[in-house]
C-alpha atoms as a PDB file:
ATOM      1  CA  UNK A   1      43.191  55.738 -48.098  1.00  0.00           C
ATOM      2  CA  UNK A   2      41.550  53.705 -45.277  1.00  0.00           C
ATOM      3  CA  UNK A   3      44.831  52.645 -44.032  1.00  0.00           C
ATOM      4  CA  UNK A   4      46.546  55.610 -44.178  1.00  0.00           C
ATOM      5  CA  UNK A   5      43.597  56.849 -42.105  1.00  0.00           C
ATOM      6  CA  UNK A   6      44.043  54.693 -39.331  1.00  0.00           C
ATOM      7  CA  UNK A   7      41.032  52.257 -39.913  1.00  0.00           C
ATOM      8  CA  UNK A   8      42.130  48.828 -38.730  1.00  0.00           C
ATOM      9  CA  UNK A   9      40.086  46.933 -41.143  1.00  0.00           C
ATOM     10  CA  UNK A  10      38.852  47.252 -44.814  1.00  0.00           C
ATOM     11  CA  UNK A  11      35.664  45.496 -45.833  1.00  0.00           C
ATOM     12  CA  UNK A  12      33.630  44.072 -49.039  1.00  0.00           C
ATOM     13  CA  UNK A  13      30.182  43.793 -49.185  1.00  0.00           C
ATOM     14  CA  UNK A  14      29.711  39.874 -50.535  1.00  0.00           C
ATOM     15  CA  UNK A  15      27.254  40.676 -53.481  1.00  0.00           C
ATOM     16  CA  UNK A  16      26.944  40.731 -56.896  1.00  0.00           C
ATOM     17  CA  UNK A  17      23.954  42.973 -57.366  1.00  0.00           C
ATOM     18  CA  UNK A  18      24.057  46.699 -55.987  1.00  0.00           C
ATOM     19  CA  UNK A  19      21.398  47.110 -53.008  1.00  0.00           C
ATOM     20  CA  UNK A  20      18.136  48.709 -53.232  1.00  0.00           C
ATOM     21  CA  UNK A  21      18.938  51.922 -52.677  1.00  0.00           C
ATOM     22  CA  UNK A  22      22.231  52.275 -53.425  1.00  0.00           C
ATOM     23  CA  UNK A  23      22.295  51.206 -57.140  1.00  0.00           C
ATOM     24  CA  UNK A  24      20.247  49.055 -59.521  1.00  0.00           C
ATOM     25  CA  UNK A  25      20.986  45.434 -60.361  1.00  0.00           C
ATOM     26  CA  UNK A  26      22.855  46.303 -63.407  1.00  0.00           C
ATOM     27  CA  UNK A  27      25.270  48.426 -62.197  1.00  0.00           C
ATOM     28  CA  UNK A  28      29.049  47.374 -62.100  1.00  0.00           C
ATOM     29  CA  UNK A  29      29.500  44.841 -58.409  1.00  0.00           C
ATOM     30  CA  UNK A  30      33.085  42.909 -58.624  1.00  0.00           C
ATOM     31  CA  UNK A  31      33.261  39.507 -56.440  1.00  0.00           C
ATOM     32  CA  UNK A  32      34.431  40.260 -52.928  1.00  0.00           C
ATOM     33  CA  UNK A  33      36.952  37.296 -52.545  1.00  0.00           C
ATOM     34  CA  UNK A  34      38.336  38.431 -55.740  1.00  0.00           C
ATOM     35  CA  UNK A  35      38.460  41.964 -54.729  1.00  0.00           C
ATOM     36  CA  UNK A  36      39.891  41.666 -51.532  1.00  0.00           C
ATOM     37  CA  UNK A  37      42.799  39.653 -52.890  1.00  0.00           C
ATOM     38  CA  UNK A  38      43.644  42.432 -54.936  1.00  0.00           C
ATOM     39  CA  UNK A  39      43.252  45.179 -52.394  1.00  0.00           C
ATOM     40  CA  UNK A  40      45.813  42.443 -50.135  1.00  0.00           C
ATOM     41  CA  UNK A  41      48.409  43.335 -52.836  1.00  0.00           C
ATOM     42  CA  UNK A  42      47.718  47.344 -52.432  1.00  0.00           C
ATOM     43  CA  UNK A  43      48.038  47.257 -48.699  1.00  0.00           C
ATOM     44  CA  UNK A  44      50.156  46.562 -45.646  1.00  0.00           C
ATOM     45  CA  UNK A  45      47.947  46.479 -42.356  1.00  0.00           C
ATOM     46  CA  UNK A  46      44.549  46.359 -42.576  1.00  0.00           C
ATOM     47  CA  UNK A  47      42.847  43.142 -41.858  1.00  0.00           C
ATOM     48  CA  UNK A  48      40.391  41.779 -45.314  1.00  0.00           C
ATOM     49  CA  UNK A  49      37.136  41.275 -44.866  1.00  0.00           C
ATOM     50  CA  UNK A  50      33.553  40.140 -46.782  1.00  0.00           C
ATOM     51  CA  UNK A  51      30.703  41.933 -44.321  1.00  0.00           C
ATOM     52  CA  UNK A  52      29.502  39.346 -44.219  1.00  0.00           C
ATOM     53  CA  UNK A  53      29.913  36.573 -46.623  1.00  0.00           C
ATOM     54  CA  UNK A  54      26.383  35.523 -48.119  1.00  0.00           C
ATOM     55  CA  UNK A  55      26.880  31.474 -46.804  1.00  0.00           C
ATOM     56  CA  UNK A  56      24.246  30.555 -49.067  1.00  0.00           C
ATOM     57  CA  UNK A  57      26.557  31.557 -52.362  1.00  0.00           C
ATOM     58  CA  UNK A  58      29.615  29.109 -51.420  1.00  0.00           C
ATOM     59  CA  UNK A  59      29.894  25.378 -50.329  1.00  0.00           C
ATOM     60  CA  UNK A  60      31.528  25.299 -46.590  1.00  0.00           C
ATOM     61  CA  UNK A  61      34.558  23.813 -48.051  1.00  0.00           C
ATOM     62  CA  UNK A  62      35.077  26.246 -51.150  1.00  0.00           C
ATOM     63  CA  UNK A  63      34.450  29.299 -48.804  1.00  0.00           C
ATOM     64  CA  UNK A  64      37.412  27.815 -46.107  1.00  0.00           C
ATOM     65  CA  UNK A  65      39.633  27.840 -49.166  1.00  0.00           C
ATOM     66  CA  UNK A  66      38.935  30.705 -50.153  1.00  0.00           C
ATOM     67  CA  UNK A  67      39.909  32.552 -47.078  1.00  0.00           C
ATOM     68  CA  UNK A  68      43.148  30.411 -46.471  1.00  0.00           C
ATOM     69  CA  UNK A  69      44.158  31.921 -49.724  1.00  0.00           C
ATOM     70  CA  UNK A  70      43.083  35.409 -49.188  1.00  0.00           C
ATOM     71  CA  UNK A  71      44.983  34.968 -46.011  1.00  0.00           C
ATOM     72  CA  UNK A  72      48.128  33.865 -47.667  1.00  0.00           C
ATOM     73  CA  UNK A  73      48.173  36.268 -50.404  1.00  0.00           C
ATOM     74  CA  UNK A  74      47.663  39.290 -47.756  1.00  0.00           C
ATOM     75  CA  UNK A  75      50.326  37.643 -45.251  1.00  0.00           C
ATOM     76  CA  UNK A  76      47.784  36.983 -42.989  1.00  0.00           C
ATOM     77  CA  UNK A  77      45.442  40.148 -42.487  1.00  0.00           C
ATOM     78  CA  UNK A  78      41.920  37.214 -43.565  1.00  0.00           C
ATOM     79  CA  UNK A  79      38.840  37.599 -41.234  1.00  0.00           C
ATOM     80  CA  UNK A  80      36.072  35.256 -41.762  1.00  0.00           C
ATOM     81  CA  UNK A  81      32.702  37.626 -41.878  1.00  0.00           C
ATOM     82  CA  UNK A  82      29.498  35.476 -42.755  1.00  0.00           C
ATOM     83  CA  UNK A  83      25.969  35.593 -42.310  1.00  0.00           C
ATOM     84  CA  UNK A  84      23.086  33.660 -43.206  1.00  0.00           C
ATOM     85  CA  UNK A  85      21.851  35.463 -46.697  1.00  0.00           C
ATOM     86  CA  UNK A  86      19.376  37.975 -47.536  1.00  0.00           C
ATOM     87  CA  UNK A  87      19.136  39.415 -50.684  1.00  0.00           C
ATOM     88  CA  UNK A  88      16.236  37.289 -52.209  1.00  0.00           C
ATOM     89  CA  UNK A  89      16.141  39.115 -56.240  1.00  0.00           C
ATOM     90  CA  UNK A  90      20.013  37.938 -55.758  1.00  0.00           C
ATOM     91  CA  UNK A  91      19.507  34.408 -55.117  1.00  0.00           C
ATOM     92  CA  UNK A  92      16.586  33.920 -57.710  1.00  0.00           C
ATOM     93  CA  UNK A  93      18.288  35.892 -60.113  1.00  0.00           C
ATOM     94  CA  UNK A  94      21.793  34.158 -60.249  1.00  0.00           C
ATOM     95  CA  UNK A  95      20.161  30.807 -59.251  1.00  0.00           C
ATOM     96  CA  UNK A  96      21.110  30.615 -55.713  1.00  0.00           C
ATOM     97  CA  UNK A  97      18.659  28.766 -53.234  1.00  0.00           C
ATOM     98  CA  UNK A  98      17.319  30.674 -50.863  1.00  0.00           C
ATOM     99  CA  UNK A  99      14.841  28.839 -49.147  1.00  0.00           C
ATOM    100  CA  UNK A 100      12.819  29.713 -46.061  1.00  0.00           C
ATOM    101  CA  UNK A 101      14.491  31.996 -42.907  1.00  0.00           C
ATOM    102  CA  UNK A 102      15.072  28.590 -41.242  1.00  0.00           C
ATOM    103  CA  UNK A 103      16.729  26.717 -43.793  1.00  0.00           C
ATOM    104  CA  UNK A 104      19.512  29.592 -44.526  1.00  0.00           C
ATOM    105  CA  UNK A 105      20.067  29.264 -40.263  1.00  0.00           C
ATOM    106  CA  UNK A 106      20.300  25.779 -40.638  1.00  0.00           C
ATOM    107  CA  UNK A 107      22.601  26.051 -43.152  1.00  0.00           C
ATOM    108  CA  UNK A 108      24.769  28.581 -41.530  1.00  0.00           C
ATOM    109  CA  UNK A 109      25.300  26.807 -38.665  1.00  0.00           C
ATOM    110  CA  UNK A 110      26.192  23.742 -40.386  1.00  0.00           C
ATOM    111  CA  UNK A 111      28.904  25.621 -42.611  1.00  0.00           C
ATOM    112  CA  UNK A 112      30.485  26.816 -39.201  1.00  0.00           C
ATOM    113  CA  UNK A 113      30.837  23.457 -38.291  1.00  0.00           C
ATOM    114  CA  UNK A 114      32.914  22.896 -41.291  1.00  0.00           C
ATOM    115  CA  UNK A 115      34.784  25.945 -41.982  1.00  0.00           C
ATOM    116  CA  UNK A 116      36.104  27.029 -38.952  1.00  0.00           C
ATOM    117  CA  UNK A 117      37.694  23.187 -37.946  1.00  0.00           C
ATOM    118  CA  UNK A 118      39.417  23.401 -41.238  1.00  0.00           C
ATOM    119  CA  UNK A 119      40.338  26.966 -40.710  1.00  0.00           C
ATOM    120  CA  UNK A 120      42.113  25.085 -37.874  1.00  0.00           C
ATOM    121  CA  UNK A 121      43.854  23.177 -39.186  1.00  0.00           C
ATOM    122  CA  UNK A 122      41.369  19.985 -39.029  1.00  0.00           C
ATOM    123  CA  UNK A 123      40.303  17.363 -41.043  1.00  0.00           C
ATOM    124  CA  UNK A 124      36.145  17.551 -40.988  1.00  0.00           C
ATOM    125  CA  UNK A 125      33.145  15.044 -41.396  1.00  0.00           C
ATOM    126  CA  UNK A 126      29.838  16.318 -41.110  1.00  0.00           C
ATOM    127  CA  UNK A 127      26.764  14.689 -42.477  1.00  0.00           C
ATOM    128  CA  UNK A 128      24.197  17.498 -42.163  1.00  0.00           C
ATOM    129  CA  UNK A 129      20.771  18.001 -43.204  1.00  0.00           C
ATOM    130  CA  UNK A 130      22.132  20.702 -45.740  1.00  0.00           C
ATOM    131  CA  UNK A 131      25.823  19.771 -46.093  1.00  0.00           C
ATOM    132  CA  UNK A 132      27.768  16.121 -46.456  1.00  0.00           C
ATOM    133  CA  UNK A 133      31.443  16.434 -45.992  1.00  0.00           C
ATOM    134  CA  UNK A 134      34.121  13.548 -45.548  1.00  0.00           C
ATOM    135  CA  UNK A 135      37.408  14.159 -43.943  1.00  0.00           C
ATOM    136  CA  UNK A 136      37.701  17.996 -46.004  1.00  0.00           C
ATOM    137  CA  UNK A 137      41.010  19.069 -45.894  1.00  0.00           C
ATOM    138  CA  UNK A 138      42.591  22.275 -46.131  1.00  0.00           C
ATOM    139  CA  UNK A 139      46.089  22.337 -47.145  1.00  0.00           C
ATOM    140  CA  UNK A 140      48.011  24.624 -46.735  1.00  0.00           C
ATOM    141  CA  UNK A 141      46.398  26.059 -43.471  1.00  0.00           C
ATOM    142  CA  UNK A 142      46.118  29.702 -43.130  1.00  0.00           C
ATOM    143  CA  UNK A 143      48.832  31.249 -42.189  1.00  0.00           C
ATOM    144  CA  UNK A 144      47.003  33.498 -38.908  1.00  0.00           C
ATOM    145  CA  UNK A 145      44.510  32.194 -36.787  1.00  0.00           C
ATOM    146  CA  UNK A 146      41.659  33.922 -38.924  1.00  0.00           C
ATOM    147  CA  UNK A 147      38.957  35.711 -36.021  1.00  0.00           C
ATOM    148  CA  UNK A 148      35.557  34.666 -37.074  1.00  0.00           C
ATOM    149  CA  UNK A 149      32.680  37.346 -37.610  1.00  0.00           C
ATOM    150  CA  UNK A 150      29.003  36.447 -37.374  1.00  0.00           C
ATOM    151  CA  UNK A 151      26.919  39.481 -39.124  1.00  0.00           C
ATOM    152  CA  UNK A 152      23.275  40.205 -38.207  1.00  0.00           C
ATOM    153  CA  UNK A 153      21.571  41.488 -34.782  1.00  0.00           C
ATOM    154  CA  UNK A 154      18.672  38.501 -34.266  1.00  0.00           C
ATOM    155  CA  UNK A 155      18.585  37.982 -30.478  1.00  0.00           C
ATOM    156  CA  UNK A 156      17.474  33.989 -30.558  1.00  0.00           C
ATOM    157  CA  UNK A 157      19.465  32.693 -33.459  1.00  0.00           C
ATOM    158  CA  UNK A 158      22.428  34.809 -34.465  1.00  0.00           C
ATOM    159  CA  UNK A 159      23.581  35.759 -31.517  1.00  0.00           C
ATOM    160  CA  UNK A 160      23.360  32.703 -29.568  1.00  0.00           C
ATOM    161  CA  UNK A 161      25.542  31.656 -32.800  1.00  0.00           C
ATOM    162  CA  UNK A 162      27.828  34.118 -32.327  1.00  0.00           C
ATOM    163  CA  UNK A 163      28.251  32.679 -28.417  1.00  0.00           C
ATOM    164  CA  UNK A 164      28.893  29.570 -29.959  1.00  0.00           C
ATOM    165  CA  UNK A 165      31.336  30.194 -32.749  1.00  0.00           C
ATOM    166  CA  UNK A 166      32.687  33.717 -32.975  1.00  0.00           C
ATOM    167  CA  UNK A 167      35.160  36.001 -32.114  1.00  0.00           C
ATOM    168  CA  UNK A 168      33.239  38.559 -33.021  1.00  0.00           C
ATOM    169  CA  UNK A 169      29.840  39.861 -33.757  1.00  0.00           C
ATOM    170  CA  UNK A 170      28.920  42.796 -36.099  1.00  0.00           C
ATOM    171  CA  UNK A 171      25.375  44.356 -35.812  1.00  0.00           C
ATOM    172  CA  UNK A 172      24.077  44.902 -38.907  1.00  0.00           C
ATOM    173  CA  UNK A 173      20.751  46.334 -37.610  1.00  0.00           C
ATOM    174  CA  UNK A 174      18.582  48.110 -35.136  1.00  0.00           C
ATOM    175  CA  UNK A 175      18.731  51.588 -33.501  1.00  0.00           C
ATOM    176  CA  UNK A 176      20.791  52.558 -30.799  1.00  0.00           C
ATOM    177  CA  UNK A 177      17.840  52.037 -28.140  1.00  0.00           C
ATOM    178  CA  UNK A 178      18.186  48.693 -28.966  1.00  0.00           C
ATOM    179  CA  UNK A 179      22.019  48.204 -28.732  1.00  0.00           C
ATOM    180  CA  UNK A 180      22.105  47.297 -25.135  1.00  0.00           C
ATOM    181  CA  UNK A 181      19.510  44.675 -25.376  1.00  0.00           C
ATOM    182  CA  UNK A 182      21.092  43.132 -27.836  1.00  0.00           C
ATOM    183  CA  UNK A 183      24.438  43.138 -25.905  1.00  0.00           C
ATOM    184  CA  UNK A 184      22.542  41.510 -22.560  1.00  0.00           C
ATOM    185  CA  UNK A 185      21.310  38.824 -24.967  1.00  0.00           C
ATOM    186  CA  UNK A 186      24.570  37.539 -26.086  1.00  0.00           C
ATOM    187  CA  UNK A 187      25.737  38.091 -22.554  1.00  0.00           C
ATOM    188  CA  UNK A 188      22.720  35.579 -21.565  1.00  0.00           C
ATOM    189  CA  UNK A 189      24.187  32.879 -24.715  1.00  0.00           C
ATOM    190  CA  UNK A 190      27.420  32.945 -23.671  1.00  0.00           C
ATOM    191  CA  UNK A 191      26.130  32.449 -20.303  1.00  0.00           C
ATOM    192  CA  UNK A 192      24.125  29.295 -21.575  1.00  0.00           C
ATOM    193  CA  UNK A 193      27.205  28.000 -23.119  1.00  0.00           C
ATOM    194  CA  UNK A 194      29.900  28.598 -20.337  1.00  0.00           C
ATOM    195  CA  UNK A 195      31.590  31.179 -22.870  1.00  0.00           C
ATOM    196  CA  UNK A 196      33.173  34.188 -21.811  1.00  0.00           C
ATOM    197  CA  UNK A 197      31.330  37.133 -22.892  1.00  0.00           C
ATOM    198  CA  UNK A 198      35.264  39.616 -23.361  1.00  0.00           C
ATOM    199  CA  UNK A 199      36.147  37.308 -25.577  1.00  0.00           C
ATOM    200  CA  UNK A 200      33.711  38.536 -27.987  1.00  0.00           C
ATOM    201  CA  UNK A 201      34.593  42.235 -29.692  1.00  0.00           C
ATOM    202  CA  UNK A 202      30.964  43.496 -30.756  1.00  0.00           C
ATOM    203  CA  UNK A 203      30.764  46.089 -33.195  1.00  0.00           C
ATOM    204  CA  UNK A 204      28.007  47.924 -35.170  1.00  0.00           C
ATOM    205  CA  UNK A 205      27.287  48.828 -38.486  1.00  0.00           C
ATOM    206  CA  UNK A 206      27.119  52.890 -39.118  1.00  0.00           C
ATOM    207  CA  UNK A 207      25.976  54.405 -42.302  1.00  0.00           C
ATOM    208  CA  UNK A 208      27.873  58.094 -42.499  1.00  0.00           C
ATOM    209  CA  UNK A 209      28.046  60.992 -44.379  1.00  0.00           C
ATOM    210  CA  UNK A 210      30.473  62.915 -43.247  1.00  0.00           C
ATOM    211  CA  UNK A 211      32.229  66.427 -45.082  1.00  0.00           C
ATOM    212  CA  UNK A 212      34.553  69.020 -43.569  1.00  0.00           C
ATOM    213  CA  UNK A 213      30.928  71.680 -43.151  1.00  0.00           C
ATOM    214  CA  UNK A 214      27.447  71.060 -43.699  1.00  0.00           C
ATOM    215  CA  UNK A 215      27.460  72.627 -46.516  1.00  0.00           C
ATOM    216  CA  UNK A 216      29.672  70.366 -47.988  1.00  0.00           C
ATOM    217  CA  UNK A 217      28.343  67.023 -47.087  1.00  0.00           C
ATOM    218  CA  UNK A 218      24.987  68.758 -48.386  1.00  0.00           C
ATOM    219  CA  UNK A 219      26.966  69.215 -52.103  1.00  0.00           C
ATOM    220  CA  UNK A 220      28.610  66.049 -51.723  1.00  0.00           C
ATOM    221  CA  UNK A 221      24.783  64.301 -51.398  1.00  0.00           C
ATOM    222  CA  UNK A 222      23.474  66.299 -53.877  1.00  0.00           C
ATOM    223  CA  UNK A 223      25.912  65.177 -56.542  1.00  0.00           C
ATOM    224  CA  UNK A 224      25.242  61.453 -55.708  1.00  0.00           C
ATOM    225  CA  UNK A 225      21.628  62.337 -55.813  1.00  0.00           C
ATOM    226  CA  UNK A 226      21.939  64.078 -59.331  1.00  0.00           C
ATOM    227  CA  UNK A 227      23.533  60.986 -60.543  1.00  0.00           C
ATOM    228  CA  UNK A 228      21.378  58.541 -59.224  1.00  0.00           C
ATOM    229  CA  UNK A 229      17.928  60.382 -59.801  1.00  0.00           C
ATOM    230  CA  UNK A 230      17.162  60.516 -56.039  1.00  0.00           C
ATOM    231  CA  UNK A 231      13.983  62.091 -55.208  1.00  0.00           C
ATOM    232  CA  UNK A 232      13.430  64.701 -52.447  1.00  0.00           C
ATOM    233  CA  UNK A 233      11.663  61.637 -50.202  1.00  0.00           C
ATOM    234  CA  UNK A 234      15.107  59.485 -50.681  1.00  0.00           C
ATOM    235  CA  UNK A 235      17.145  62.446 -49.507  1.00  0.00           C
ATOM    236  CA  UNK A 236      15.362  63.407 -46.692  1.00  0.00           C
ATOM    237  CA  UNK A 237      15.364  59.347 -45.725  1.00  0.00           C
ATOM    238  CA  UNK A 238      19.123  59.411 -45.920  1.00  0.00           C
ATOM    239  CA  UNK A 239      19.674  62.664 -43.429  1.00  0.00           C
ATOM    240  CA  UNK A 240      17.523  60.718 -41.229  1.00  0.00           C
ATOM    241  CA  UNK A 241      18.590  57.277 -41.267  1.00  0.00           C
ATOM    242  CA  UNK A 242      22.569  58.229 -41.940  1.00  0.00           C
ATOM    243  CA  UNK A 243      24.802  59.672 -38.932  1.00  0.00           C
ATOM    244  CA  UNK A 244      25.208  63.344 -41.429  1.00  0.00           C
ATOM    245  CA  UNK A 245      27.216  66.217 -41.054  1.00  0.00           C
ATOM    246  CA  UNK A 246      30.347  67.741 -40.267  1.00  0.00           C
ATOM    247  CA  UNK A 247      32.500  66.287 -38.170  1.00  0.00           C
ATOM    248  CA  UNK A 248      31.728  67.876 -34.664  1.00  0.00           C
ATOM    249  CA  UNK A 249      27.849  66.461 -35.024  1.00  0.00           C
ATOM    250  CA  UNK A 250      29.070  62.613 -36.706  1.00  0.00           C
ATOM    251  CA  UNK A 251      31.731  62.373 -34.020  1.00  0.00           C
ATOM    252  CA  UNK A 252      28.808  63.593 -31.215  1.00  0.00           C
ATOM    253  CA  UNK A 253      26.674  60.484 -32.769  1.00  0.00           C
ATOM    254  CA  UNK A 254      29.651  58.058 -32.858  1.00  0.00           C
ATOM    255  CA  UNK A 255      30.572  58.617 -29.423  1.00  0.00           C
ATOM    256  CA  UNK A 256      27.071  58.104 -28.352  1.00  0.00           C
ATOM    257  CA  UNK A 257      27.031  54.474 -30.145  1.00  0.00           C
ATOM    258  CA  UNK A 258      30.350  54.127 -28.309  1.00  0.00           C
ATOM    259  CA  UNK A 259      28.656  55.030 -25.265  1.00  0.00           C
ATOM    260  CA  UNK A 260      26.341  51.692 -25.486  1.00  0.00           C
ATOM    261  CA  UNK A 261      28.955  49.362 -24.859  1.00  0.00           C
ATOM    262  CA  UNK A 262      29.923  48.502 -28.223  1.00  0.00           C
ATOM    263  CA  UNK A 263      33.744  47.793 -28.462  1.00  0.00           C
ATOM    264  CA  UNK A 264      34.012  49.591 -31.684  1.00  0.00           C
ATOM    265  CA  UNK A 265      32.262  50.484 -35.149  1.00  0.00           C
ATOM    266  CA  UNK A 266      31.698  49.410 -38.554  1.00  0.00           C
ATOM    267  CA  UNK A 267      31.796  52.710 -40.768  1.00  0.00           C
ATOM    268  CA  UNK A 268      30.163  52.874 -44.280  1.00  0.00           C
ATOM    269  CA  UNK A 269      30.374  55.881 -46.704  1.00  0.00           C
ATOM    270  CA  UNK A 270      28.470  55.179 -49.271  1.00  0.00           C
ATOM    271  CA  UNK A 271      27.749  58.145 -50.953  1.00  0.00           C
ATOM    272  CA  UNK A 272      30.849  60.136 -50.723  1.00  0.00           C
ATOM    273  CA  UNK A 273      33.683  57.555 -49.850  1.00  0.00           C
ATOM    274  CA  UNK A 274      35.099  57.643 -53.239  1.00  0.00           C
ATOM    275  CA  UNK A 275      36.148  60.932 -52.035  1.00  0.00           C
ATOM    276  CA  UNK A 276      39.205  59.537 -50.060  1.00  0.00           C
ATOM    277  CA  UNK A 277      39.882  63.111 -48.759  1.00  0.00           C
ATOM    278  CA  UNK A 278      36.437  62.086 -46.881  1.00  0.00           C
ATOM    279  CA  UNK A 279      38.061  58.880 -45.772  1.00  0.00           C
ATOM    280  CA  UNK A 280      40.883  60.350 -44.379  1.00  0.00           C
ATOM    281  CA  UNK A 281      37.888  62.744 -42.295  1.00  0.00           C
ATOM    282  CA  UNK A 282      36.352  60.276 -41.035  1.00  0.00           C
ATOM    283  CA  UNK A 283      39.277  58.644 -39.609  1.00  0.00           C
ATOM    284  CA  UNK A 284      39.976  61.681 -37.821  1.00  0.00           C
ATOM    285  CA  UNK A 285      36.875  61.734 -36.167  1.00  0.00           C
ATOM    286  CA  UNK A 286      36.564  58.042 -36.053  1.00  0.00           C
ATOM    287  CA  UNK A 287      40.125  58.106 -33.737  1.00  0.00           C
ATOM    288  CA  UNK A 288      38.799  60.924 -32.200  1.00  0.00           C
ATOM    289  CA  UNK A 289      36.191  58.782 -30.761  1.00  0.00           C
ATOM    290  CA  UNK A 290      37.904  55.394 -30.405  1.00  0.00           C
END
């Protein structure tokens, strides 16, 4: 439905819990690699995604052959999304470290020094506080030359990663006040690093809720709220945190994050898009926008 809508990418969330406030822990969550090999065999266009991979649930070198394959099996539609980790009930849970805010950095930046060289096509060494490697190999090489997403919207660390390493950054946070701040600080990295700031495609995260009238994007809530025994307090939190409504006022707030300088948006419909007639809406206004 996504690609018959227009979108230009389909994405995974890399978890295996649900997230507070979506759904409990033990509620069904498939694999994302998994997942978006089998989606590769349902589609044509779209580029495959994790947003973001969790680095701290893979080793480097397992995670770049992981995407080489996705990338094969979808005839080269792989992008590399990762981020540093968050969900701490996850990790201690399923037996993942998760160590302090500076180790999962640490770590992330390490794991870019491995994984995108052999996404390359390179043999890599590294011998890392967090990760030891010795002449990795990655055979066969991907197929496409597989752009490389950094998720999260810190200022000092992911960002000036993102300079560093990416093709592109995805904001996974923060208000739209805040957008153009954040877009002057990567500016100022890639400054730092003699990068290029164009060559970087920035996009943010957008929670929607979008229906053909209010009235039905109030039903479609409601019937997600039945099911999930939202309270009045949860609902209220969603109309104001979620861009809501028909599809005049959601494309009015898209074209306002457009406005920021973002190069384009990362849409989520969590509570209706199993509804792919909603899909298929929201690429309307989404194109409408773009």
């Amino acid at each position: 439905a996504a690609e018959a809508a227009g979108f230009d990418r389909v994405f995974v969330m890399d978890h295996f819990y649900q997230l507070p406030g979506i759904g409990a822990p033990h509620e069904p969550m498939f694999e994302c690699y998994s997942l978006l090999s089998a989606i590769a065999q349902h589609t044509d266009t779209v580029r495959l995604s994790a947003l973001v991979t969790g680095n701290t649930y893979r080793h480097p070198t397992l995670l770049a052959k992981t995407v080489t394959a996705l990338d094969h099996v979808s005839g080269g539609r792989a992008t590399l999304g990762i981020g540093a980790g968050w969900f701490e009930l996850e990790h201690d849970s399923l037996g993942y470290e998760f160590g302090t805010f500076t180790d999962r950095f640490e770590k992330l930046e390490e794991a870019l020094q491995i994984v995108i060289p052999m996404l390359r096509g390179e043999n890599v060494s590294l011998s890392g506080t967090h990760y030891q490697v010795a002449n990795a190999i990655n055979s066969p090489a991907p197929i496409s030359d597989i752009p490389i997403m950094i998720g999260g919207s810190g200022e000092k660390k992911t960002l000036r990663m993102v300079a560093q390493y990416a093709d592109e950054s995805n904001l996974s946070s923060g208000t739209i006040e805040e957008i153009p701040r954040k877009l002057d600080a990567l500016a100022a990295h890639c400054e730092n690093l003699g990068r290029d700031r164009s060559e970087i495609k920035v996009t943010k995260l957008v929670m929607c809720h979008v229906a053909p009238t209010i009235e039905e994007a109030e039903a479609d809530l409601q019937a997600m709220a039945d099911t999930k025994g939202f309270s009045d307090e949860i609902m209220d939190m969603i109309k104001a945190i979620f861009i809501y409504g028909d599809p005049d006022s959601v494309g009015e707030k898209l074209q306002a994050l457009m406005d920021t300088g973002l190069d384009g948006l990362t849409i989520n419909l969590p509570f209706n898009g199993h509804n792919t007639d909603r899909i298929g809406l929201l690429g309307e206004v989404a194109h409408a926008v773009m």
